[in-house]
Protein backbone atom coordinates (compact mmCIF):
# COMPACT_ATOMS: atom_id res chain seq x y z
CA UNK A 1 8.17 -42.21 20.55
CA UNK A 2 6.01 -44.83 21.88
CA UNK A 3 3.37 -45.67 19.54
CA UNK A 4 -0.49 -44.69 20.16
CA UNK A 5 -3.22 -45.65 18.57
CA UNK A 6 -4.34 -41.72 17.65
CA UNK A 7 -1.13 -40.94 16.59
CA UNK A 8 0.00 -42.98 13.33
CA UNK A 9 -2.51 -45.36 12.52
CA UNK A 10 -1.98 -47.33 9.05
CA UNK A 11 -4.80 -48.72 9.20
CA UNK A 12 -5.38 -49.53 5.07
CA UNK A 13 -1.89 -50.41 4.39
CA UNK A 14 -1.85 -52.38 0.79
CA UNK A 15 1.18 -52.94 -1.04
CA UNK A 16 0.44 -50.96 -4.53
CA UNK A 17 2.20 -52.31 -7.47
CA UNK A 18 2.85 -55.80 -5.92
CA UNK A 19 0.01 -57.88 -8.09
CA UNK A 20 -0.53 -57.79 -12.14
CA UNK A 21 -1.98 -55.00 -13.22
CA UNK A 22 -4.82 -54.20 -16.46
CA UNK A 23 -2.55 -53.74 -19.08
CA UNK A 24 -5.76 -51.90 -20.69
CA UNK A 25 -5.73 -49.38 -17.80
CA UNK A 26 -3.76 -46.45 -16.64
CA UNK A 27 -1.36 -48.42 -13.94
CA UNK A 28 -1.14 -46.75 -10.62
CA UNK A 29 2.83 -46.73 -9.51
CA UNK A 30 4.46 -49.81 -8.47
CA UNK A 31 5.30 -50.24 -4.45
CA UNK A 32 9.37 -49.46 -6.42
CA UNK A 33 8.13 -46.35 -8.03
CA UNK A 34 6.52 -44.93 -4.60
CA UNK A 35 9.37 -45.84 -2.63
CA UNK A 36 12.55 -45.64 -4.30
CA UNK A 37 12.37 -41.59 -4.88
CA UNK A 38 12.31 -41.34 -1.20
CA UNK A 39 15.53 -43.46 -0.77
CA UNK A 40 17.21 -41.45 -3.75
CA UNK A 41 16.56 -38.33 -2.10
CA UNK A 42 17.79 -39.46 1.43
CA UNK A 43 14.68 -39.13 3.43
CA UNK A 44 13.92 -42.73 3.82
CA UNK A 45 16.23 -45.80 4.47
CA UNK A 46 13.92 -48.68 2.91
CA UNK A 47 11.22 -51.22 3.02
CA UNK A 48 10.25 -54.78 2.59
CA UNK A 49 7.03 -55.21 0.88
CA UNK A 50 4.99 -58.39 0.37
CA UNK A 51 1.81 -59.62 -1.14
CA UNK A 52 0.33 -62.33 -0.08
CA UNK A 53 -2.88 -65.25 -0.15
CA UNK A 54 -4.18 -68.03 1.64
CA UNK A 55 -1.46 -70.37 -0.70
CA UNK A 56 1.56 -68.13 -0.23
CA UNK A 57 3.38 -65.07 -1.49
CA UNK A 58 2.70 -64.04 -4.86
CA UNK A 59 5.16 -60.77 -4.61
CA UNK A 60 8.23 -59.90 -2.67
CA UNK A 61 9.93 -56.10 -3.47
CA UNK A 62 12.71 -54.60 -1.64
CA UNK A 63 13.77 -51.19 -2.06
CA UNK A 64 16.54 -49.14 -0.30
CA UNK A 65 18.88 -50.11 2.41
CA UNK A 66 18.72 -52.04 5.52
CA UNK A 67 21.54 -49.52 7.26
CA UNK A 68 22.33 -46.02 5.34
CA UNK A 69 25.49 -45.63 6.47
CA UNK A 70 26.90 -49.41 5.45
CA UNK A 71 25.04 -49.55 2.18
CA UNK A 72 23.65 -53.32 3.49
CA UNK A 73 20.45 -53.40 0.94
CA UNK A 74 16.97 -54.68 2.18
CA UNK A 75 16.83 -58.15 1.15
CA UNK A 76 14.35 -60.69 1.90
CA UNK A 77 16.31 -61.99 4.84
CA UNK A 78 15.89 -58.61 6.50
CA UNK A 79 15.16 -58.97 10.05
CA UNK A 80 13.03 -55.95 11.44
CA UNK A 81 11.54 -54.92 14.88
CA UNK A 82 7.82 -55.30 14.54
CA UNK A 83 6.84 -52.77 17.73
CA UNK A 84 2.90 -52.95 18.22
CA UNK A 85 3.03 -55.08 15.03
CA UNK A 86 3.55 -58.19 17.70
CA UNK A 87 0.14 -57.54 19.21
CA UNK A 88 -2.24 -59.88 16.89
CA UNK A 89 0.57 -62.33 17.72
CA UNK A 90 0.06 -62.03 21.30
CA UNK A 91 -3.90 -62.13 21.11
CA UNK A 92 -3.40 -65.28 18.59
CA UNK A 93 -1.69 -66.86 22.06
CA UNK A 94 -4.24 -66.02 24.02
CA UNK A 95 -6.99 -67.20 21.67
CA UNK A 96 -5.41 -70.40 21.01
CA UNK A 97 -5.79 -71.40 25.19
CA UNK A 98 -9.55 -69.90 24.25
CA UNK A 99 -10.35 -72.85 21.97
CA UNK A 100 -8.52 -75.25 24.19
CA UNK A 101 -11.20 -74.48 26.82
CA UNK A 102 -8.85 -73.27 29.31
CA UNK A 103 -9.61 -69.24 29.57
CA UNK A 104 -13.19 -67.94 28.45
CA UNK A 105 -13.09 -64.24 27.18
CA UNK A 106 -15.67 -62.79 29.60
CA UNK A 107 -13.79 -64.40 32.41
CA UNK A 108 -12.39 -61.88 34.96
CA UNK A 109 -8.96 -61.53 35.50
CA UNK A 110 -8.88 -61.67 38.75
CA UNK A 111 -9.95 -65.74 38.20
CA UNK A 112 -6.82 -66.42 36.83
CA UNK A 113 -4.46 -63.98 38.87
CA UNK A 114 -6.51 -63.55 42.07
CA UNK A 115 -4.04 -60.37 43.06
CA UNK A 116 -5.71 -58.49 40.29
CA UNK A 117 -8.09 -55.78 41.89
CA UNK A 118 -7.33 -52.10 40.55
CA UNK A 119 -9.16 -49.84 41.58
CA UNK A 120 -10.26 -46.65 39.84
CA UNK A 121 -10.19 -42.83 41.46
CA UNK A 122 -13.10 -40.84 42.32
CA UNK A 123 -14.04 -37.49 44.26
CA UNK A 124 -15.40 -37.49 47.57
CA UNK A 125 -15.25 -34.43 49.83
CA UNK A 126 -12.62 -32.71 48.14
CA UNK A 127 -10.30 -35.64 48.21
CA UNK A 128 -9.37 -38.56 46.27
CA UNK A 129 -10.71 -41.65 47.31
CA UNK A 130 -10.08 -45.31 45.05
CA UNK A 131 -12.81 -48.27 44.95
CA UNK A 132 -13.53 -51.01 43.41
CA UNK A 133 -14.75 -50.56 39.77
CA UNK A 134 -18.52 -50.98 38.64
CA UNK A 135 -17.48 -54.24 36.92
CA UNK A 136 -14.39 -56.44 36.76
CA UNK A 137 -11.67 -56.01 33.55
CA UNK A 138 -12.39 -59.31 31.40
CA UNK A 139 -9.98 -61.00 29.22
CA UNK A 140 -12.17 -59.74 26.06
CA UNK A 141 -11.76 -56.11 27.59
CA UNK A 142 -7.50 -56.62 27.51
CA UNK A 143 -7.83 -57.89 24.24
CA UNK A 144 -10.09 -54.61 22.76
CA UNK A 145 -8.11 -52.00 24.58
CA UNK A 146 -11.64 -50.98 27.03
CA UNK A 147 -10.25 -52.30 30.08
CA UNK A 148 -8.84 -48.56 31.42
CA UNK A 149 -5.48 -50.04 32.60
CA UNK A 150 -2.92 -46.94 32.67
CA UNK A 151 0.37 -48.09 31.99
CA UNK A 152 3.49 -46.24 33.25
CA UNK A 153 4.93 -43.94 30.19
CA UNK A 154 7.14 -41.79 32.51
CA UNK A 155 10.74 -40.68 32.04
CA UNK A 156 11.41 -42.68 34.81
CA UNK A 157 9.53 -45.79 34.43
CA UNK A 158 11.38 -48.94 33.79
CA UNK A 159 11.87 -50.31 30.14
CA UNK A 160 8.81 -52.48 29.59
CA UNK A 161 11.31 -54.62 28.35
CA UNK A 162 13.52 -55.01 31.71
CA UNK A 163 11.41 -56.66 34.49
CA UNK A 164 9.30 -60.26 34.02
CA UNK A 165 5.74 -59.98 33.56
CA UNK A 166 4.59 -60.85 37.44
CA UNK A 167 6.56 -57.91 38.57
CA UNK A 168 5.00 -55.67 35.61
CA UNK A 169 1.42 -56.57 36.12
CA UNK A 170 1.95 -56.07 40.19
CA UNK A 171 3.56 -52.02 39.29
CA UNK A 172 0.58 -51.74 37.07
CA UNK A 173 -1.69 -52.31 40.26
CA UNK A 174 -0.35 -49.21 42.04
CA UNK A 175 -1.88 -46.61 39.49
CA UNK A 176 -5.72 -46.15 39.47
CA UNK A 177 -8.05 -47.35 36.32
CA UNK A 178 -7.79 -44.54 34.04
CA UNK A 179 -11.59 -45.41 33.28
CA UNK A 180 -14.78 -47.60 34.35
CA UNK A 181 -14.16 -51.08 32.49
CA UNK A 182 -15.79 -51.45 29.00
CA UNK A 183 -16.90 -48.07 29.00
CA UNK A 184 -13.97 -46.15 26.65
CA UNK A 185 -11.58 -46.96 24.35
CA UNK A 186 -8.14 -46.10 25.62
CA UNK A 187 -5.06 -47.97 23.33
CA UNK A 188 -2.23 -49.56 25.24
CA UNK A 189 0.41 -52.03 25.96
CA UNK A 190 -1.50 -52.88 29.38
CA UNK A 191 -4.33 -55.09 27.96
CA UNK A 192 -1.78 -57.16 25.93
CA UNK A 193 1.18 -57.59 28.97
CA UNK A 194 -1.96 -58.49 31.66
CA UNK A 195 -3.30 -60.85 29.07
CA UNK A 196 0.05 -62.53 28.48
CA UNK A 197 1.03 -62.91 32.03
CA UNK A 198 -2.70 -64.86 32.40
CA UNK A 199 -0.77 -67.25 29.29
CA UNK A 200 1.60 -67.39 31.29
CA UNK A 201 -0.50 -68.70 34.43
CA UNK A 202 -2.66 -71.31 33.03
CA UNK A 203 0.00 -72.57 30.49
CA UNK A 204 2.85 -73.18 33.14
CA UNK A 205 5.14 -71.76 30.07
CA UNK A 206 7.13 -68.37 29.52
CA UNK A 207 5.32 -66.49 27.35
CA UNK A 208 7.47 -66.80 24.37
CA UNK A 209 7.51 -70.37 24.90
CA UNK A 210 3.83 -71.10 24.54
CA UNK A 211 3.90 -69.12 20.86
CA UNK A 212 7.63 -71.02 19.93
CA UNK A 213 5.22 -74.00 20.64
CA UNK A 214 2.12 -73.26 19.54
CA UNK A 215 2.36 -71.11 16.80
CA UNK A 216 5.63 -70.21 15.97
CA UNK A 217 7.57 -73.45 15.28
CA UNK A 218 5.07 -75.43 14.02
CA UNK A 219 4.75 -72.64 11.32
CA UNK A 220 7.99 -72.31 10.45
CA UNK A 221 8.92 -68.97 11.53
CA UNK A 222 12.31 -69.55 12.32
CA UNK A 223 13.36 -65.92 11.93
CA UNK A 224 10.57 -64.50 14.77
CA UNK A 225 11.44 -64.21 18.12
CA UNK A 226 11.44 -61.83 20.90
CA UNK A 227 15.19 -62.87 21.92
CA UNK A 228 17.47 -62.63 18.48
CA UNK A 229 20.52 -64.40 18.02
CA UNK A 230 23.75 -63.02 16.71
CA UNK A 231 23.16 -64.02 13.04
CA UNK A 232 19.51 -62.32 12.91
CA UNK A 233 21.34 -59.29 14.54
CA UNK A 234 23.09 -59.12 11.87
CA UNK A 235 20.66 -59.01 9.52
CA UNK A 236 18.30 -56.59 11.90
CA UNK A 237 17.57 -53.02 9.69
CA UNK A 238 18.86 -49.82 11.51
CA UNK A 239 15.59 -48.05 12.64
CA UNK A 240 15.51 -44.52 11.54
CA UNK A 241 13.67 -41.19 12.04
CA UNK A 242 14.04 -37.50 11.32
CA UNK A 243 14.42 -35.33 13.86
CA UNK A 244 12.79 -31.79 13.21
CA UNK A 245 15.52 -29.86 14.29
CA UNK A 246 18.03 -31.79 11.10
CA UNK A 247 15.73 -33.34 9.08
CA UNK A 248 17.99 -35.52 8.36
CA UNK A 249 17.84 -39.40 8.56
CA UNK A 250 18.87 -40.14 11.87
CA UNK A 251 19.46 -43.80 13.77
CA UNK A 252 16.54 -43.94 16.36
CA UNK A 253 18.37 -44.19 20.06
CA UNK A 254 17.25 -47.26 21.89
CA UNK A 255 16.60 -44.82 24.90
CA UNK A 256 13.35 -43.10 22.41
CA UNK A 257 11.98 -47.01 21.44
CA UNK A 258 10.64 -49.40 23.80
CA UNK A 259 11.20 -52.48 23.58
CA UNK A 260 14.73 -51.29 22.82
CA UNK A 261 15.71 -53.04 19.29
CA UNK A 262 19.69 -53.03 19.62
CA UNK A 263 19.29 -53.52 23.84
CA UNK A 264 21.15 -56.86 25.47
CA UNK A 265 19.01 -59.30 24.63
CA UNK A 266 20.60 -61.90 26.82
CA UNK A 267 18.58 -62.47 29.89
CA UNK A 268 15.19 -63.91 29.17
CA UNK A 269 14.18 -64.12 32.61
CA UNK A 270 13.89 -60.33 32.44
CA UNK A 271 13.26 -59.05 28.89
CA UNK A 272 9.66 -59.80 28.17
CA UNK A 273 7.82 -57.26 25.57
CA UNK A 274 4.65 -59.49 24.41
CA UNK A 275 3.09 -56.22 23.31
CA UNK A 276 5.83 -54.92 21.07
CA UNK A 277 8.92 -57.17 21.89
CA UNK A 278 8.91 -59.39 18.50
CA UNK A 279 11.37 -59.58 15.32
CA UNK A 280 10.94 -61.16 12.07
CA UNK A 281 10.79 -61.32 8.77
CA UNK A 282 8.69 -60.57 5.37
CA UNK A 283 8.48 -64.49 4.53
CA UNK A 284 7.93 -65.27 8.39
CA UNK A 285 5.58 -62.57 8.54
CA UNK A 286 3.42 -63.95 5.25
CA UNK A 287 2.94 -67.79 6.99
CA UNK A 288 1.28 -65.87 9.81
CA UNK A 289 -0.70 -64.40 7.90
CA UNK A 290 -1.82 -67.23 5.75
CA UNK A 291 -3.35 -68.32 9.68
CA UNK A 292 -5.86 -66.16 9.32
CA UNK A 293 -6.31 -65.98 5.14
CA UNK A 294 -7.26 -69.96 5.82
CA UNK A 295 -9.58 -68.92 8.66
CA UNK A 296 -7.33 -70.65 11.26
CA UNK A 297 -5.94 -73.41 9.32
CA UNK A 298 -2.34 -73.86 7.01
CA UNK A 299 -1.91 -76.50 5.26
CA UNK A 300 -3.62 -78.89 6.23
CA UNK A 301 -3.24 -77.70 10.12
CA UNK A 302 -5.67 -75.92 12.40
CA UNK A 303 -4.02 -73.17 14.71
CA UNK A 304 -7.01 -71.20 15.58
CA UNK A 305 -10.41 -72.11 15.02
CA UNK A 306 -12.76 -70.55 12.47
CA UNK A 307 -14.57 -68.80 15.01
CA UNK A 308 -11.58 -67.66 16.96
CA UNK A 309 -10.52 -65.78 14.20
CA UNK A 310 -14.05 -64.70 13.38
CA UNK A 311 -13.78 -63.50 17.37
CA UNK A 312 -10.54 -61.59 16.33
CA UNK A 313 -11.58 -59.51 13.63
CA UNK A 314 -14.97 -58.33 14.21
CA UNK A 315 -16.41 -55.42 16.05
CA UNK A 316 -15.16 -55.88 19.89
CA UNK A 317 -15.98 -52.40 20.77
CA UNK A 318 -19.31 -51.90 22.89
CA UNK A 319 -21.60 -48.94 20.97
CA UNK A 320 -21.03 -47.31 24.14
CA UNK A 321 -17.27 -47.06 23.97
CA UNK A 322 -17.05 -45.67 19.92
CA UNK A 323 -17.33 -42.26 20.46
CA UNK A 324 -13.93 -42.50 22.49
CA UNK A 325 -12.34 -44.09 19.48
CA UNK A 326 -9.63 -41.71 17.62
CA UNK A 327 -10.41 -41.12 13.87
CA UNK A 328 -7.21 -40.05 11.95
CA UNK A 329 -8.45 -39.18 8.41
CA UNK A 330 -6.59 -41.99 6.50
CA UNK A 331 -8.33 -42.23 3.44
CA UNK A 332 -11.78 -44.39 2.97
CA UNK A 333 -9.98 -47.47 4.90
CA UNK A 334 -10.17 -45.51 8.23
CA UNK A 335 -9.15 -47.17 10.93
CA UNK A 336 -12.90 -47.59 12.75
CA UNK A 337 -12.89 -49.84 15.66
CA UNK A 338 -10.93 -52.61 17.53
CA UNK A 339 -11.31 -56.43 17.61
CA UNK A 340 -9.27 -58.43 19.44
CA UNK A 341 -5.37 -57.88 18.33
CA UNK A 342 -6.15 -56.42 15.31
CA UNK A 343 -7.61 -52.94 14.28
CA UNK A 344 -10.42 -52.63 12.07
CA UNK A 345 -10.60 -50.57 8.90
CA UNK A 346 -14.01 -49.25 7.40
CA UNK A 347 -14.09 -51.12 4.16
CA UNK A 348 -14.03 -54.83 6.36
CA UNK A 349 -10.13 -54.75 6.44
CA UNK A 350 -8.48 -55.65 9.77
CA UNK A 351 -4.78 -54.58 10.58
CA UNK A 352 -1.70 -53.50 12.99
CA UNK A 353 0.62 -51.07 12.40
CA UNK A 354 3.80 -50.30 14.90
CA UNK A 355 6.00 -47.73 15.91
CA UNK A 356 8.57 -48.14 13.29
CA UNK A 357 6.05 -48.49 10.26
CA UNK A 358 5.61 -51.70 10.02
CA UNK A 359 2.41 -52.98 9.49
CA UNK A 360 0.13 -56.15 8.55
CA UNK A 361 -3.00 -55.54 6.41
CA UNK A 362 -5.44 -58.51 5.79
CA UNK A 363 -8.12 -57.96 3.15
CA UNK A 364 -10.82 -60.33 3.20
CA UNK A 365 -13.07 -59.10 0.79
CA UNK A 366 -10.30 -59.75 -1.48
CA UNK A 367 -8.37 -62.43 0.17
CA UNK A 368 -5.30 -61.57 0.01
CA UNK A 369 -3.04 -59.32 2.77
CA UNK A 370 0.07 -56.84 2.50
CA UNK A 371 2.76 -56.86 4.85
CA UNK A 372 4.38 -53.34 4.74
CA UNK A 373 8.44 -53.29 6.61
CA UNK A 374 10.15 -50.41 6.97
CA UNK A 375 12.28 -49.18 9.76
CA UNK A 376 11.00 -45.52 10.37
CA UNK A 377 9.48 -43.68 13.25
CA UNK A 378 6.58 -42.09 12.35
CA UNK A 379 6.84 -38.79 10.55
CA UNK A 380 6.14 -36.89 7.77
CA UNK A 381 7.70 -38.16 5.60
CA UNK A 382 6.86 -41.91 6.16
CA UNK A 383 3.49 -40.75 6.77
CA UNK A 384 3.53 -39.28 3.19
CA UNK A 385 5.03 -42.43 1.29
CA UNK A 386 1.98 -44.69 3.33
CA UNK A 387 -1.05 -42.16 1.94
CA UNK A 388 0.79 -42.74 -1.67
CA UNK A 389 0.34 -46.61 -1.19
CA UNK A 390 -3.04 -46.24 0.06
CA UNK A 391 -3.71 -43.83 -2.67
CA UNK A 392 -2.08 -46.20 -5.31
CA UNK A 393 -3.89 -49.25 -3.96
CA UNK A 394 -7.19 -47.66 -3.74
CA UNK A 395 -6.37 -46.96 -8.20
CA UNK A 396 -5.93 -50.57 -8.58
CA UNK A 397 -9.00 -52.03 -6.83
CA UNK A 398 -11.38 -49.24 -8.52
CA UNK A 399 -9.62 -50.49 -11.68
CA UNK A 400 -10.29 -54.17 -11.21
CA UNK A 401 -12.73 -54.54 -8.63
């Protein structure tokens, strides 16, 4: 079930129903009235919802239940396993040593962890031979998902949430580029681990100690973290899916989701997920957002400069690489292209969705962002209820806009 960027996209997630509507005009459903049937008829557990702009949240719905089978109801203290959804946190980390002046985005990688060579597979005589590539994978190339890293998705490949970062970057080494750098588009977890081990490097900090300090205390977010403790377990929302052959709502195993989301959590010397690892919350969720709604600054504080974040969420994919770019047919928001962390929708949107659902969507032209949070591998049927929202949000802004 690991996510991939062709498979579920949600790229032009908005939270329908969540702002006033014309009174004057026929209202599209509210986020309740697109949800709730769902939860009546058993097919979907819940979801979080939350509307938000650059001076907070202006909307907050919960419908459903956080676990089925206890009848504990979403609430707003809902913890939930973000998946991919941690990857514009984990660029945000990276760009933050960016404006210190300590990494430079063209910079190879192999200036900050001089062990980093792949090589990349060609034919020669009938037989396999590996070189050097053409050019060197740059930190920009991690970041936009060009850099042709194949990461191990095997049965029999360890957890990516099991071994530190070193010894995940060095196993990485031993498989051949699936692709000449910067040439293709090819989304994966690979970019985002590589790039946090260089965080790693340079800052002299664990990972998830360089965000606790730069991003994630300062902000507030007391309720994200890649290592729960035992009261946000107990507030964590069962993830669910529905298996074809029941079709009924089903707890996901944490053997089919990676980072596991009910795993020992324990040991932080060997659980490290950058690229999909993170919990948190809808009001946890909105501060980050407001990051990038004040172009870098909250209240009164800078994070990320104004052309970091401009860096973030424009166009990172060379013209050469967009024809390898999937294009799920997700209404006129299509997911298009890829910046740096975030994905990038055709109407100027930029996003992140993850494996259970969840998903971030910041609208600029508009300024304002919806945080979507369910718990639901991706299906049918949560595919279904996200082209309603789209459908219902896309109502509203031809309404008023």
């Amino acid at each position: 079930m690991k996510l991939r960027w062709c498979g579920l996209v949600l790229g032009s997630m908005t939270l329908a129903g969540a702002v006033s509507w014309d009174a004057q005009a026929q209202e599209p459903p509210t986020f309740q009235q697109i949800v709730q049937p769902y939860v009546d008829q058993g097919r979907f557990a819940g979801a979080n919802g939350v509307i938000v702009t650059a001076e907070g949240i202006i909307n907050f719905p919960s419908v459903g239940y956080a676990d089925v089978a206890g009848k504990v109801p979403m609430t707003r203290d809902t913890l939930f396993w973000l998946a991919s959804t941690s990857k514009p946190f984990q660029a945000t980390a990276v760009m933050m040593l960016v404006d210190d002046g300590k990494i430079g985005l063209d910079d190879p990688v192999s200036k900050y962890l001089p062990h980093f060579k792949p090589r990349i597979a060609t034919r020669s005589d009938g037989k396999e031979v590996l070189r050097e590539p053409a050019h060197p994978i740059t930190i920009r190339m991690l970041l936009n998902h060009t850099h042709g890293l194949s990461p191990n998705y095997s049965p029999g490949a360890p957890p990516d949430d099991s071994v530190p970062l070193r010894a995940w970057v060095d196993e990485l080494l031993m498989r051949p580029l699936h692709h000449e750098p910067g040439t293709a588009f090819m989304y994966s977890d690979a970019g985002s681990n590589v790039s946090s081990r260089i965080v790693e490097v340079v800052s002299g900090k664990p990972f998830e100690e360089f965000l606790d300090e730069r991003l994630l205390l300062p902000l507030g977010m007391k309720d994200t973290t890649y290592f729960p403790n035992s009261d946000q377990l107990s507030r964590l929302a069962t993830a669910y899916y529905v298996p074809p052959e029941t079709k009924k709502l089903t707890p996901i195993p944490d053997t089919l989701a990676r980072p596991r989301p009910r795993a020992q959590l324990s040991d932080r010397d060997t659980r490290h997920a950058p690229m999909g690892g993170l919990f948190s919350t809808g009001g946890d969720l909105a501060r980050f957002v407001q990051v990038f709604l004040g172009k870098g600054s909250v209240s009164g504080r800078r994070y990320l400069s104004e052309n970091a974040v401009a860096e973030m969420t424009r166009d990172q994919v060379p013209d050469a690489a967009k024809a390898t770019i999937p294009q799920p047919p997700f209404g006129n928001d299509r997911p298009v292209s890829y910046g740096l962390g975030w994905g990038l929708g055709a109407r100027g949107s930029y996003f992140h969705p993850g494996m259970a659902m969840t998903n971030i969507r910041i609208d600029e032209t508009h300024a304002f962002a919806g945080i979507f949070l369910p718990q639901h591998g991706g299906d049918e049927v949560s595919l279904e209820i996200y082209l309603r929202l789209v459908d219902a949000a896309e109502k509203h802004w031809h309404l008023h806009h």
